[in-house]
PDB file of N, CA and C in Angstrom:
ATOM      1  N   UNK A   1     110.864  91.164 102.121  1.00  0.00           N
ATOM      2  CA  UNK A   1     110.512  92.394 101.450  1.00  0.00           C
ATOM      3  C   UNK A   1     109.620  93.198 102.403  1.00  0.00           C
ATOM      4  N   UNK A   2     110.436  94.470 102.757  1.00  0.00           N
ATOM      5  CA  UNK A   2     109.485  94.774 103.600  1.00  0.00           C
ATOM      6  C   UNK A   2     108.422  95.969 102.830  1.00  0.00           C
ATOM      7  N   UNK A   3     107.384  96.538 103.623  1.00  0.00           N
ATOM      8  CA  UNK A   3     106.188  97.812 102.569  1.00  0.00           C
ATOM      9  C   UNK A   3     107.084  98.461 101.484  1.00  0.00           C
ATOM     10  N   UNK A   4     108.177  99.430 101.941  1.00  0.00           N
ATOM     11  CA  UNK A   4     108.805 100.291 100.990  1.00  0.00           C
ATOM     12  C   UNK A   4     109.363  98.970  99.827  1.00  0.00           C
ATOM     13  N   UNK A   5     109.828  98.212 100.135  1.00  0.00           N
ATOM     14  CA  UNK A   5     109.502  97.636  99.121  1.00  0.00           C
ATOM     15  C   UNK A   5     108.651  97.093  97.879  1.00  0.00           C
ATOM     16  N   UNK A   6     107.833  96.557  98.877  1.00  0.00           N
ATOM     17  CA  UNK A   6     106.310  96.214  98.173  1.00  0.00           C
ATOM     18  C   UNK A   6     105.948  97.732  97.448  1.00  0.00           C
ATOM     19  N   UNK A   7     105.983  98.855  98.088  1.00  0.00           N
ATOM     20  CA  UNK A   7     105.376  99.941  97.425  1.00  0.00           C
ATOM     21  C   UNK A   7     106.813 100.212  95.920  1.00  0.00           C
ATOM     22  N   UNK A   8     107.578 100.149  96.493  1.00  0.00           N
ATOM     23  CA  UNK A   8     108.685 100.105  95.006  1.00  0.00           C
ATOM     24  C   UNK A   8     108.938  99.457  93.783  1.00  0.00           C
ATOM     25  N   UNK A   9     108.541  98.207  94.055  1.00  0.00           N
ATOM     26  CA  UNK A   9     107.993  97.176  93.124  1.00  0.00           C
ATOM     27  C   UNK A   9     106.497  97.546  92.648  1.00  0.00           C
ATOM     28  N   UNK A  10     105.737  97.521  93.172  1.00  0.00           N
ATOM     29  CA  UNK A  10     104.864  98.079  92.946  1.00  0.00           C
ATOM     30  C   UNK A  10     104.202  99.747  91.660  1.00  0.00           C
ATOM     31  N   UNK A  11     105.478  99.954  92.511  1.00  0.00           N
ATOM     32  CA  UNK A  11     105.324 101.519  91.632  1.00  0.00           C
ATOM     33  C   UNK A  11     106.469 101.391  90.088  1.00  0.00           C
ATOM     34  N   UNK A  12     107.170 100.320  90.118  1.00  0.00           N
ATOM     35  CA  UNK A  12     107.624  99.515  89.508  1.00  0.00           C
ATOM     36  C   UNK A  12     106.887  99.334  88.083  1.00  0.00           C
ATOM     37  N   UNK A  13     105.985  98.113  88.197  1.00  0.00           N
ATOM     38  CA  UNK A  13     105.181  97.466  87.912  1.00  0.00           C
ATOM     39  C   UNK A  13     104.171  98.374  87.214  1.00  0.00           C
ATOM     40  N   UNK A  14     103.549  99.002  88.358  1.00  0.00           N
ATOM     41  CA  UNK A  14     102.691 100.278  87.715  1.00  0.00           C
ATOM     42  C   UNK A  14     102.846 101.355  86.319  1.00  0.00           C
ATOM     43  N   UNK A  15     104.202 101.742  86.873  1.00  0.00           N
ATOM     44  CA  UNK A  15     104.831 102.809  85.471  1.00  0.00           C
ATOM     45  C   UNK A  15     104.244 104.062  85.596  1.00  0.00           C
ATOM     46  N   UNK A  16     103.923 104.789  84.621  1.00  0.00           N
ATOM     47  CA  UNK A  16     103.732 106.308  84.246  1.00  0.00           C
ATOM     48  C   UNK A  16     102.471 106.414  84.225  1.00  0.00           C
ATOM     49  N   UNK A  17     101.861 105.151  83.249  1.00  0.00           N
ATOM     50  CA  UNK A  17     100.774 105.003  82.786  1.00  0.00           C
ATOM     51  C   UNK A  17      99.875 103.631  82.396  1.00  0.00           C
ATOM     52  N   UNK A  18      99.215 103.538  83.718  1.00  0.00           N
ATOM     53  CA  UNK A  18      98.925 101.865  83.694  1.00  0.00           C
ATOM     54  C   UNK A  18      97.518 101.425  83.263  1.00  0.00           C
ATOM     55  N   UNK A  19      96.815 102.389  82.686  1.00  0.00           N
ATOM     56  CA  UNK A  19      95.490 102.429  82.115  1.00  0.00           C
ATOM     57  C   UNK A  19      94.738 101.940  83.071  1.00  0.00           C
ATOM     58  N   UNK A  20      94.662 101.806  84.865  1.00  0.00           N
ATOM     59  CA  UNK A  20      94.089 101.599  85.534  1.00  0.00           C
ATOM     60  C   UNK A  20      92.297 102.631  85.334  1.00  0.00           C
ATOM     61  N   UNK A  21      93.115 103.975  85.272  1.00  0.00           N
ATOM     62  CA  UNK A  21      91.939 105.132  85.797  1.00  0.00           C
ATOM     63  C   UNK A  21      91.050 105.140  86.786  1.00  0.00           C
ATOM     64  N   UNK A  22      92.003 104.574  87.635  1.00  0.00           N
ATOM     65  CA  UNK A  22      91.460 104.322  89.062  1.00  0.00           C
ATOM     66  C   UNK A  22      92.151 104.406  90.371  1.00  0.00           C
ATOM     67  N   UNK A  23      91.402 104.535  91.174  1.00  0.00           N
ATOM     68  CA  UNK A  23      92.557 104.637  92.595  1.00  0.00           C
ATOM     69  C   UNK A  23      91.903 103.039  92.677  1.00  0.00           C
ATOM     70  N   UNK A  24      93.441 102.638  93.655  1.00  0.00           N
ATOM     71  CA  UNK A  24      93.382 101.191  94.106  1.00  0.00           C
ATOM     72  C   UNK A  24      94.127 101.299  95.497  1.00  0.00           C
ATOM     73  N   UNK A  25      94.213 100.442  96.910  1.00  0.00           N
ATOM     74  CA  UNK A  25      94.527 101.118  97.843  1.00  0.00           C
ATOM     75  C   UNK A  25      94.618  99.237  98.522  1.00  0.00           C
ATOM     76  N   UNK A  26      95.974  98.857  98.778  1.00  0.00           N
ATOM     77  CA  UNK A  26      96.370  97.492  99.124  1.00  0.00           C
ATOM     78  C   UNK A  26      96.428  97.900 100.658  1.00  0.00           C
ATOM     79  N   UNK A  27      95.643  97.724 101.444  1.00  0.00           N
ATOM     80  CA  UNK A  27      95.324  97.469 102.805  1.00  0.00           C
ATOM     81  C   UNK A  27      96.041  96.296 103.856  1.00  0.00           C
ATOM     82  N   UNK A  28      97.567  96.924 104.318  1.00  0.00           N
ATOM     83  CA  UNK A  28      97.730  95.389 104.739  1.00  0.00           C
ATOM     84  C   UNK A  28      97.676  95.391 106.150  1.00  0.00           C
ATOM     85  N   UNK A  29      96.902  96.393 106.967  1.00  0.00           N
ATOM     86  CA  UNK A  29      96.275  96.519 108.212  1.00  0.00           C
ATOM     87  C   UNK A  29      97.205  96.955 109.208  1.00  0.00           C
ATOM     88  N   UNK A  30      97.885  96.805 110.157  1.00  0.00           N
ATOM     89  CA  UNK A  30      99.350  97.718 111.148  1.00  0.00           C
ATOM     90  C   UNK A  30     100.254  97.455 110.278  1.00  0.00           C
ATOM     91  N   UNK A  31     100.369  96.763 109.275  1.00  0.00           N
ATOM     92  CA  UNK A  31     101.873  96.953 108.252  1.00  0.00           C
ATOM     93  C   UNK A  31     101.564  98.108 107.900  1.00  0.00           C
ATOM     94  N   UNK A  32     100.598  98.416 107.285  1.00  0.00           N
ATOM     95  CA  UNK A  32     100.623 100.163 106.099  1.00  0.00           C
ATOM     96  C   UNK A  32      99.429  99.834 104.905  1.00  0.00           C
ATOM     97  N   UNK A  33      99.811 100.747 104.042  1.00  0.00           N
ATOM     98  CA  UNK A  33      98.732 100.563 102.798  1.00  0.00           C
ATOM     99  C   UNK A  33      99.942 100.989 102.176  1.00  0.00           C
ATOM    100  N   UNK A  34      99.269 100.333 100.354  1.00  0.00           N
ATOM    101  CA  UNK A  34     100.292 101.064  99.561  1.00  0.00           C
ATOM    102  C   UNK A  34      98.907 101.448  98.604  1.00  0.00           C
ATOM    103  N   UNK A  35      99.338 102.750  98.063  1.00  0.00           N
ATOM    104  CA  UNK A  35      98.010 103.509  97.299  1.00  0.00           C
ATOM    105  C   UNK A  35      98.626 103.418  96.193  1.00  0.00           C
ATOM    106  N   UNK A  36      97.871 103.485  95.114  1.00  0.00           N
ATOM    107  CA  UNK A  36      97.896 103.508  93.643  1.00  0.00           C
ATOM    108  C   UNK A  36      97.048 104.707  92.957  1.00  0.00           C
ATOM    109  N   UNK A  37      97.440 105.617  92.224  1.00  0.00           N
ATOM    110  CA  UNK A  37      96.685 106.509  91.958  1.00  0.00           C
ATOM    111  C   UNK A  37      96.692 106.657  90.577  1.00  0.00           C
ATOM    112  N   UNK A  38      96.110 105.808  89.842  1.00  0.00           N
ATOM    113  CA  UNK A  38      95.669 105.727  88.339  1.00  0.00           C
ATOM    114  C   UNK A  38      94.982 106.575  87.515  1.00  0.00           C
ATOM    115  N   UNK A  39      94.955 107.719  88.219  1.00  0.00           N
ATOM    116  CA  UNK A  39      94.338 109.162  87.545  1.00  0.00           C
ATOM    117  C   UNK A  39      95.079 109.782  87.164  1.00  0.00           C
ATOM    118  N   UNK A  40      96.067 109.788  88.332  1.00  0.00           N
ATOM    119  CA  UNK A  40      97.314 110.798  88.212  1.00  0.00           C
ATOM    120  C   UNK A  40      97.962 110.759  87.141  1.00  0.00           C
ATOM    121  N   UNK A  41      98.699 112.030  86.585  1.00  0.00           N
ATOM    122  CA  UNK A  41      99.705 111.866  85.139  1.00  0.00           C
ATOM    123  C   UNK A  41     100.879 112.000  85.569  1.00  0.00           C
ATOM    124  N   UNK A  42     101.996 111.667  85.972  1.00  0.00           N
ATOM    125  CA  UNK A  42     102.061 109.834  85.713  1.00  0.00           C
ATOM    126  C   UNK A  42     101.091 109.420  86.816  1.00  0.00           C
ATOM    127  N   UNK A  43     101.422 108.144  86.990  1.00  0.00           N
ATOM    128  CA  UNK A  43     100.731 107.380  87.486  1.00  0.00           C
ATOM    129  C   UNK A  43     101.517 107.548  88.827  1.00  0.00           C
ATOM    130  N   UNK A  44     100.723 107.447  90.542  1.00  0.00           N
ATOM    131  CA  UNK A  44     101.781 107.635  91.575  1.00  0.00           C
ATOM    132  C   UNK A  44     100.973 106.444  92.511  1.00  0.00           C
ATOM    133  N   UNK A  45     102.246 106.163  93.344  1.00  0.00           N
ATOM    134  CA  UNK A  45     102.283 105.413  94.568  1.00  0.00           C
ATOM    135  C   UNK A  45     102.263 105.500  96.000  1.00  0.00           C
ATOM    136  N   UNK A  46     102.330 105.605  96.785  1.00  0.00           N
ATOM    137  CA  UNK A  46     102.964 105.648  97.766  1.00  0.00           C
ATOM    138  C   UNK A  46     102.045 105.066  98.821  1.00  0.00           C
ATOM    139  N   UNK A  47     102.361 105.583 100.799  1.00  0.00           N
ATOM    140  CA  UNK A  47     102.192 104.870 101.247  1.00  0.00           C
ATOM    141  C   UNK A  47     100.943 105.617 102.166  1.00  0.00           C
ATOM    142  N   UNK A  48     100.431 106.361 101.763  1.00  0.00           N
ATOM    143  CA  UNK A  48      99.133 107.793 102.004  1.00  0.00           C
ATOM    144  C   UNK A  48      98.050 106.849 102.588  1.00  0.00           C
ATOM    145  N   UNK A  49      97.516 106.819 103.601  1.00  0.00           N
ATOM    146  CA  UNK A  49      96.111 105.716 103.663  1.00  0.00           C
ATOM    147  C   UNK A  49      94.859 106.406 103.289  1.00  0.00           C
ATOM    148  N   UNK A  50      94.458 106.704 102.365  1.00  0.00           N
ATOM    149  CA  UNK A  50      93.431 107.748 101.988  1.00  0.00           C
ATOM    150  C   UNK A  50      92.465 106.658 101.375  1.00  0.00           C
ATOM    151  N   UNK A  51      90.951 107.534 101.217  1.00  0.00           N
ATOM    152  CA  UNK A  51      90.250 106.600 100.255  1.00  0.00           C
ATOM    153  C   UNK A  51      90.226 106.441  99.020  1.00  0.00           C
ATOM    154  N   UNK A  52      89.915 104.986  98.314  1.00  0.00           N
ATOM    155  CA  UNK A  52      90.041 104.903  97.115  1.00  0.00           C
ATOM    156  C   UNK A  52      89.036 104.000  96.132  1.00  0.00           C
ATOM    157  N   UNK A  53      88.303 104.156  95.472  1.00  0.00           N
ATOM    158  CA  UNK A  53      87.907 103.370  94.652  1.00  0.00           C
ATOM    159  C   UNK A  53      87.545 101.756  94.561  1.00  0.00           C
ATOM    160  N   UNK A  54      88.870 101.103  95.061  1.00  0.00           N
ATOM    161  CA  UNK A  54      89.139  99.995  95.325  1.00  0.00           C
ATOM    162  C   UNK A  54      89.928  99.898  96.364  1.00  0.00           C
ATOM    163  N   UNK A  55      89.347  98.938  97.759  1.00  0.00           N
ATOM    164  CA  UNK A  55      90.347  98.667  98.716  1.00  0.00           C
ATOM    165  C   UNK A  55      90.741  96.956  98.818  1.00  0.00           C
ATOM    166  N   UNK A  56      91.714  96.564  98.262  1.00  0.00           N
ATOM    167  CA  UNK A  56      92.068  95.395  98.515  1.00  0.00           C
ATOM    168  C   UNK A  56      92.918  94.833 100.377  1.00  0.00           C
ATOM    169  N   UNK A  57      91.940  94.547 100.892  1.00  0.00           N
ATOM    170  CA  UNK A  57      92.393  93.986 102.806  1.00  0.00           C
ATOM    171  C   UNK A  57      93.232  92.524 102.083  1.00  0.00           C
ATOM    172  N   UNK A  58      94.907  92.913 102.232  1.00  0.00           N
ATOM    173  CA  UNK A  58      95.714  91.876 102.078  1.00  0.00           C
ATOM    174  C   UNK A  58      96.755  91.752 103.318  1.00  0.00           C
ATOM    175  N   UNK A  59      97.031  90.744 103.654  1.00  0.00           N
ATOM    176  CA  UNK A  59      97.946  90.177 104.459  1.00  0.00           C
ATOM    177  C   UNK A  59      99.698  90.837 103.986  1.00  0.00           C
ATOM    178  N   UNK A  60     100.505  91.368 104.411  1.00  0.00           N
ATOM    179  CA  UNK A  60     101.711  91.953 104.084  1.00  0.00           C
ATOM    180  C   UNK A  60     102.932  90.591 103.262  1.00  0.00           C
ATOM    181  N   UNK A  61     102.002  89.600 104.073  1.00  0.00           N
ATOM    182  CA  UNK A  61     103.051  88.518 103.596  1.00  0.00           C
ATOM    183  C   UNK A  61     102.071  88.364 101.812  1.00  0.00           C
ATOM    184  N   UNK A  62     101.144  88.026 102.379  1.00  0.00           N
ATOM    185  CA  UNK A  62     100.360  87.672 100.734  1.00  0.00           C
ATOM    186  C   UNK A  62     100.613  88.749  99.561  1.00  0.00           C
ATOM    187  N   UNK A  63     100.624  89.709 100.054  1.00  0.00           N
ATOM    188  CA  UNK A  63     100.968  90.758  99.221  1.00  0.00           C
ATOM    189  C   UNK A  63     102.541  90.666  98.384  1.00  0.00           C
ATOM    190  N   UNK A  64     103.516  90.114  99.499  1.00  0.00           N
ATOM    191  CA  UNK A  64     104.512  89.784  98.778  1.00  0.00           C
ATOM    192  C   UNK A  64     104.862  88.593  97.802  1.00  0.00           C
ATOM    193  N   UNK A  65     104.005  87.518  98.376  1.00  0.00           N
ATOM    194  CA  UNK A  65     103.754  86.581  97.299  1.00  0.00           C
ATOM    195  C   UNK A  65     103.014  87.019  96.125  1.00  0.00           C
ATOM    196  N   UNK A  66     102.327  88.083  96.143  1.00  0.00           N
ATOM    197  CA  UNK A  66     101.449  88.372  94.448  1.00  0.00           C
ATOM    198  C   UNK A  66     102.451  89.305  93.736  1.00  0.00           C
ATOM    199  N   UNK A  67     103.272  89.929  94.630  1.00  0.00           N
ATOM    200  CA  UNK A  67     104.670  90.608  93.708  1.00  0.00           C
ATOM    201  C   UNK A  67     105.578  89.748  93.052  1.00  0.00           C
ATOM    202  N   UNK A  68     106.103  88.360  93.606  1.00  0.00           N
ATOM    203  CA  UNK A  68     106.580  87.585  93.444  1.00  0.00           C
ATOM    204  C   UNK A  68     106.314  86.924  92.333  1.00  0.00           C
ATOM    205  N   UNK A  69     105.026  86.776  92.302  1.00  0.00           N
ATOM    206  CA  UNK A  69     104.382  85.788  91.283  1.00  0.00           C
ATOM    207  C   UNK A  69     103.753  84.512  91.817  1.00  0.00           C
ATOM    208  N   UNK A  70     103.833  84.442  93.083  1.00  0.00           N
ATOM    209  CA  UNK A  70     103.692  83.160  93.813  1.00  0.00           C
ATOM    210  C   UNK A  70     102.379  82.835  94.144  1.00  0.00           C
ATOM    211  N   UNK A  71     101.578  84.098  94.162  1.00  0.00           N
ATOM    212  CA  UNK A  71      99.947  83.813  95.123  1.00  0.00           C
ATOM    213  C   UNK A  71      99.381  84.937  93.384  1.00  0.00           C
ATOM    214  N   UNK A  72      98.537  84.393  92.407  1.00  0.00           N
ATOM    215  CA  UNK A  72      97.377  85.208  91.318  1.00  0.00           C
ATOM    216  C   UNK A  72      96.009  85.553  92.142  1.00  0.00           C
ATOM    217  N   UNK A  73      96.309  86.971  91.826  1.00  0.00           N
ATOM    218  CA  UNK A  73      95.036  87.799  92.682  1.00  0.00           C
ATOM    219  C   UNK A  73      93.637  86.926  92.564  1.00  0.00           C
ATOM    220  N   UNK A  74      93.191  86.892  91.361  1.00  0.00           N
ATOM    221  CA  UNK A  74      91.979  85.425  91.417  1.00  0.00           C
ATOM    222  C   UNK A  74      92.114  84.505  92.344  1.00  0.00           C
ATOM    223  N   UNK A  75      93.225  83.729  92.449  1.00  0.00           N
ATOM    224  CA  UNK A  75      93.274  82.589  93.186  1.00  0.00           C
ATOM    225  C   UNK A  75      93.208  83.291  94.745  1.00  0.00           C
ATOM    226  N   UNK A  76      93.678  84.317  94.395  1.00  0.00           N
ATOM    227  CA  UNK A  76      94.064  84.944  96.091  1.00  0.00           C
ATOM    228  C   UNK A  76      91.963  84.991  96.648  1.00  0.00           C
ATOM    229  N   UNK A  77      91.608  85.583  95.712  1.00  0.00           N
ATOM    230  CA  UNK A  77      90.538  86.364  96.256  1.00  0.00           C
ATOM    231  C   UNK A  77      89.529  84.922  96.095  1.00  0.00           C
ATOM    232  N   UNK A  78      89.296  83.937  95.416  1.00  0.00           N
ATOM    233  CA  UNK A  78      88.702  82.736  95.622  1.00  0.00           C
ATOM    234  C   UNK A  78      88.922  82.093  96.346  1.00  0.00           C
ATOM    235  N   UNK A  79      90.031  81.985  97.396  1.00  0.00           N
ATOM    236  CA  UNK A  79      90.437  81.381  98.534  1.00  0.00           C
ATOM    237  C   UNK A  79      90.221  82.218  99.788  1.00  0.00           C
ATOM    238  N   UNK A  80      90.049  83.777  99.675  1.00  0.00           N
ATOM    239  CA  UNK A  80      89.691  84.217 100.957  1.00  0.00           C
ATOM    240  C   UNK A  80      91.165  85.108 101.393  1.00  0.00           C
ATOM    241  N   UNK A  81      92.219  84.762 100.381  1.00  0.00           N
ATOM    242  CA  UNK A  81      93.375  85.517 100.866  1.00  0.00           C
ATOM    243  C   UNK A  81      93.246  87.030 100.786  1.00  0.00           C
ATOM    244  N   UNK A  82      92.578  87.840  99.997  1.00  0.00           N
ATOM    245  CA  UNK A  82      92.320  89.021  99.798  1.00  0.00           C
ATOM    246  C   UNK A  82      90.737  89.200  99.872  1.00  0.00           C
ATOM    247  N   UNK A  83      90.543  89.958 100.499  1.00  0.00           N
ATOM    248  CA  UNK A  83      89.156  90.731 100.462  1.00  0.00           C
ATOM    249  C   UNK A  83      88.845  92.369  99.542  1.00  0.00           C
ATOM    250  N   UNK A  84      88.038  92.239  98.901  1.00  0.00           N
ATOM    251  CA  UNK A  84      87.742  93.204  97.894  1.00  0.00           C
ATOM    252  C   UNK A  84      86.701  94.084  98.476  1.00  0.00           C
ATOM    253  N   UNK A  85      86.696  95.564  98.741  1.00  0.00           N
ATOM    254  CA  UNK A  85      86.013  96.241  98.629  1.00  0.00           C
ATOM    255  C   UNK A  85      85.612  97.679  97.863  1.00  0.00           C
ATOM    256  N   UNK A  86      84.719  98.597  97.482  1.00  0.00           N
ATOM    257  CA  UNK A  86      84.567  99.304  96.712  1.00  0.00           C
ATOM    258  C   UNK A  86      84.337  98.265  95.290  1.00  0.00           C
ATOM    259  N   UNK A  87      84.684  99.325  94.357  1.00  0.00           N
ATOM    260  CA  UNK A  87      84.335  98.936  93.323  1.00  0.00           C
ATOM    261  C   UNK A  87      85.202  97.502  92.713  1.00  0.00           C
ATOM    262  N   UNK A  88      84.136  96.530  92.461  1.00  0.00           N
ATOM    263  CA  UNK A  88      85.237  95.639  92.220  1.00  0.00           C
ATOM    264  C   UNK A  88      85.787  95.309  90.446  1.00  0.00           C
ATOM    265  N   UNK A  89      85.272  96.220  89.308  1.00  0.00           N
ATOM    266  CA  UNK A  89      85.945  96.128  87.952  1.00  0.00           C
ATOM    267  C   UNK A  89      87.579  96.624  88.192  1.00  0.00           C
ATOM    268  N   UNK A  90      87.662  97.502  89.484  1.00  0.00           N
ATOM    269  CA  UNK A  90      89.357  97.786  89.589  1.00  0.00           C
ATOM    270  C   UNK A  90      89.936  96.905  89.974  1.00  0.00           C
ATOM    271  N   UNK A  91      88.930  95.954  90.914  1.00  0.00           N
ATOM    272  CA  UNK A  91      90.099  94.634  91.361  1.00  0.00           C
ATOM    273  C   UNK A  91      90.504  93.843  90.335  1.00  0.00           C
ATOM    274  N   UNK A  92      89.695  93.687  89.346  1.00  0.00           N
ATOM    275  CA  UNK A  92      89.642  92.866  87.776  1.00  0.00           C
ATOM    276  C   UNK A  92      90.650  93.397  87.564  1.00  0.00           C
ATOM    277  N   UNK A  93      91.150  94.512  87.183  1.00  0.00           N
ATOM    278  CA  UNK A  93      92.540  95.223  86.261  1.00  0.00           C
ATOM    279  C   UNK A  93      93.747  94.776  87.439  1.00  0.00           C
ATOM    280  N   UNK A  94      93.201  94.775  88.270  1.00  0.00           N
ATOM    281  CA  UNK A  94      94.651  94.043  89.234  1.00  0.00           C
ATOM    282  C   UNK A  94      95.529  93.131  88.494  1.00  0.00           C
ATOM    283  N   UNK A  95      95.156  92.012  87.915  1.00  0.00           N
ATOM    284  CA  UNK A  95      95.812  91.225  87.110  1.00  0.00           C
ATOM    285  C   UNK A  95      96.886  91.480  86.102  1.00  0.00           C
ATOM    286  N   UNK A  96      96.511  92.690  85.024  1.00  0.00           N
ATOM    287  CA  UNK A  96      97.414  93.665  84.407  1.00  0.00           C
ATOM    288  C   UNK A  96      98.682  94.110  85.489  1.00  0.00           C
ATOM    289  N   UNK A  97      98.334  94.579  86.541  1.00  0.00           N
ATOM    290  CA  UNK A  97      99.535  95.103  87.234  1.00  0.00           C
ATOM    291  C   UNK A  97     100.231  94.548  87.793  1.00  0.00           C
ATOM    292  N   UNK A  98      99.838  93.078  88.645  1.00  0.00           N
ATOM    293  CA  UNK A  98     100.641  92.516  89.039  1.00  0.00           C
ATOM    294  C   UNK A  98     100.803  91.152  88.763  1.00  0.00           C
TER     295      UNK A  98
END
């Protein structure tokens, strides 16, 4: 699965309206970012590297395992697989989305 993927699933997942009310911004470093913009009406995605609220620093592969179902953002971020920065009650709603 490559980003445009991850960001399609993603935007997927997300929907119109994901009661985030937040920007969230998946950092997967020379792969890309995929942004989440939970303000927006609908709700939008894409692959913009701007700032946000919440920056989750994930690995491109790990990222595809938490689309999958394979790697839970908790487990991710108690093991060191994801790093959380900004505000972290948006990383909490992560769970809802993916």
């Amino acid at each position: 699965m490559d980003l445009q993927a991850c960001t399609d699933e993603l935007r997927r997942k997300v929907g119109e309206s994901s009661s985030l009310n937040s920007t969230l911004k998946f950092d997967c470093g020379a792969e890309g970012v995929v942004y989440i913009d939970g303000r927006a009406v609908p709700n939008t995605v894409d692959n913009t590297d701007r700032d946000a609220d919440c920056t989750v620093g994930i690995t491109h592969e790990n990222l595809v395992a938490m689309l999958r179902g394979e790697l839970q953002p908790a487990t991710a971020f108690m093991t060191g697989k994801i790093k959380v920065s900004g505000d972290m009650s948006v990383a909490l709603k992560l769970q809802r989305i993916v």
